[in-house]
Protein backbone atom coordinates (compact mmCIF):
# COMPACT_ATOMS: atom_id res chain seq x y z
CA UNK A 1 52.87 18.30 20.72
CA UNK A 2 51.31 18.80 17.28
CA UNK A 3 47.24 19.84 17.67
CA UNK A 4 45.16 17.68 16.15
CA UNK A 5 44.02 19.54 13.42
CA UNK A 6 47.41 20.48 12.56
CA UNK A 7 48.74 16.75 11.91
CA UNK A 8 49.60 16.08 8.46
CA UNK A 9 48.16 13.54 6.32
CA UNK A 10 50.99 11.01 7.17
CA UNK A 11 50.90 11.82 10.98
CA UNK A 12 47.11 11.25 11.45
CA UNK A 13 46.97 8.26 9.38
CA UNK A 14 50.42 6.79 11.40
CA UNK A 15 48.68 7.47 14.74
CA UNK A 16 45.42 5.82 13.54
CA UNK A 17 46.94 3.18 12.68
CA UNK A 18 48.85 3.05 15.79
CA UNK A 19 45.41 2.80 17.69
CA UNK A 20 47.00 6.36 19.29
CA UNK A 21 44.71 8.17 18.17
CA UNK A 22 40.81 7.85 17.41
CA UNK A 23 39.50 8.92 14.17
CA UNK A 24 36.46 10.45 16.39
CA UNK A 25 39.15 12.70 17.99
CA UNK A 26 40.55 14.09 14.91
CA UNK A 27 37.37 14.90 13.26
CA UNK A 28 36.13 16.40 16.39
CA UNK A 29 39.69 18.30 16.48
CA UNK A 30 38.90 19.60 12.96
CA UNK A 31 35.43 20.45 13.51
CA UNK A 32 36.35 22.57 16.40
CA UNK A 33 39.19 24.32 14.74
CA UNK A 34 36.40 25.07 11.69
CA UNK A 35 33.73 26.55 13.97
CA UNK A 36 36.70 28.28 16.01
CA UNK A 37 37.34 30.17 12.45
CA UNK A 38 33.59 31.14 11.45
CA UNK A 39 33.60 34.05 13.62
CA UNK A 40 36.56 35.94 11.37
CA UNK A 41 35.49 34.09 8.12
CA UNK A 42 32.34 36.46 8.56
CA UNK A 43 34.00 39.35 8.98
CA UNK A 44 35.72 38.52 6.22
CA UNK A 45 32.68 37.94 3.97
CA UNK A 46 31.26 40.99 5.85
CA UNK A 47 34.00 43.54 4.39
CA UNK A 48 33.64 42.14 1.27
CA UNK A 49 30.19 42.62 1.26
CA UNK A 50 30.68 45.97 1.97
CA UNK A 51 33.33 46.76 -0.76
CA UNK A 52 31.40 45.24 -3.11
CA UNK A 53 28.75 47.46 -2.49
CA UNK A 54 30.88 50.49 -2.41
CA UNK A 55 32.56 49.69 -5.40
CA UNK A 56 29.08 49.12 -7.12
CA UNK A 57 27.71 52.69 -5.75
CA UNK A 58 30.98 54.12 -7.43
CA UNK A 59 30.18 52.88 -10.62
CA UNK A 60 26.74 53.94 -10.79
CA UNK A 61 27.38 56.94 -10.11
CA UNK A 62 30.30 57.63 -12.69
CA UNK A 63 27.36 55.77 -15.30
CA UNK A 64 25.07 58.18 -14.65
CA UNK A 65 27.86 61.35 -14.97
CA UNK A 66 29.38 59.68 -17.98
CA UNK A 67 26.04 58.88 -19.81
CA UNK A 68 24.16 62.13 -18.23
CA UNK A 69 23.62 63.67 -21.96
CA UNK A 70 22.70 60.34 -23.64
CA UNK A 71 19.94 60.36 -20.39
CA UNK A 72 18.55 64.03 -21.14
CA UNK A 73 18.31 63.78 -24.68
CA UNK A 74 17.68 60.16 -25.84
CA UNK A 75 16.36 58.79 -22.31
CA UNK A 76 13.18 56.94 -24.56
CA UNK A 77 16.13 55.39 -26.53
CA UNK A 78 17.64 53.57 -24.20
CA UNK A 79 17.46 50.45 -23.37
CA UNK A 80 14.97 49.25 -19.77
CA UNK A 81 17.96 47.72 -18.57
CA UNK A 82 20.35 51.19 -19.11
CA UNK A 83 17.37 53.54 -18.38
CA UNK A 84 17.29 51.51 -14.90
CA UNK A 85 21.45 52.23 -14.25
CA UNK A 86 21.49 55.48 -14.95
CA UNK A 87 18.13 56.40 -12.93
CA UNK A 88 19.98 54.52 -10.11
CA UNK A 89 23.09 56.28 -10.54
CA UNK A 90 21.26 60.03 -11.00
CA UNK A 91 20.00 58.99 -7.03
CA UNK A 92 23.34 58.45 -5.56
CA UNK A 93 24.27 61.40 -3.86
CA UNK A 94 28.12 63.33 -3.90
CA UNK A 95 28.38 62.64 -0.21
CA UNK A 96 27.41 58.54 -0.89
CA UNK A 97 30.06 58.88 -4.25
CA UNK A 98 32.83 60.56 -1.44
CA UNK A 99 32.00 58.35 1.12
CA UNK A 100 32.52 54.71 -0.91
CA UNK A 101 35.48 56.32 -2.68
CA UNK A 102 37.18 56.62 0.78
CA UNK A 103 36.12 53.41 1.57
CA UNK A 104 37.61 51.80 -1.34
CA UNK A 105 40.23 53.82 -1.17
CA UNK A 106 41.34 52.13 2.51
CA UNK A 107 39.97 48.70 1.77
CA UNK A 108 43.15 49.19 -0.96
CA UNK A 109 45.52 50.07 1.68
């Protein structure tokens, strides 16, 4: 027998219908199957999370290499916004770069 939350469209509203099968049932079906799936939903979001922020530490820190003379000599020049980046990026450290690199790198794989 087909779970509840599995029925299609057609099935569930047959069976209502039918007086076989409560609309109470079915929505309770659904909710269950829902909360059932929150647990690996936040993982999900979790390792996300997490790549996101590795991939952002990655790009700070090639900023900051990429822009280093721009920093040294026109640092006053610069926009807030960039002068905030590139300060960021100067703080990330070769071990933090190496570290969300590898992450990425098996978040890819």
């Amino acid at each position: 027998m087909t779970a509840l939350h599995q029925l299609s469209a057609y099935d569930a509203a047959a069976q209502l219908v039918q007086r076989t099968l409560r609309a109470e049932d079915l929505v309770r079906a659904c909710i269950e199957h829902i909360d059932a799936r929150k647990p690996e939903e936040q993982a999900w979001a979790d390792t996300q999370n997490v790549l996101a922020h590795a991939q952002t530490l990655v790009q700070l820190f090639e900023q900051a290499h990429n822009l280093a003379h721009e920093h040294i000599a026109h640092f006053a020049e610069l926009s807030p916004r960039l002068q905030g980046i590139l300060k960021r990026g100067k703080d990330i450290t070769n071990a933090q770069y190496d570290a969300a690199q590898l992450h990425i790198a098996s978040a890819l794989h």
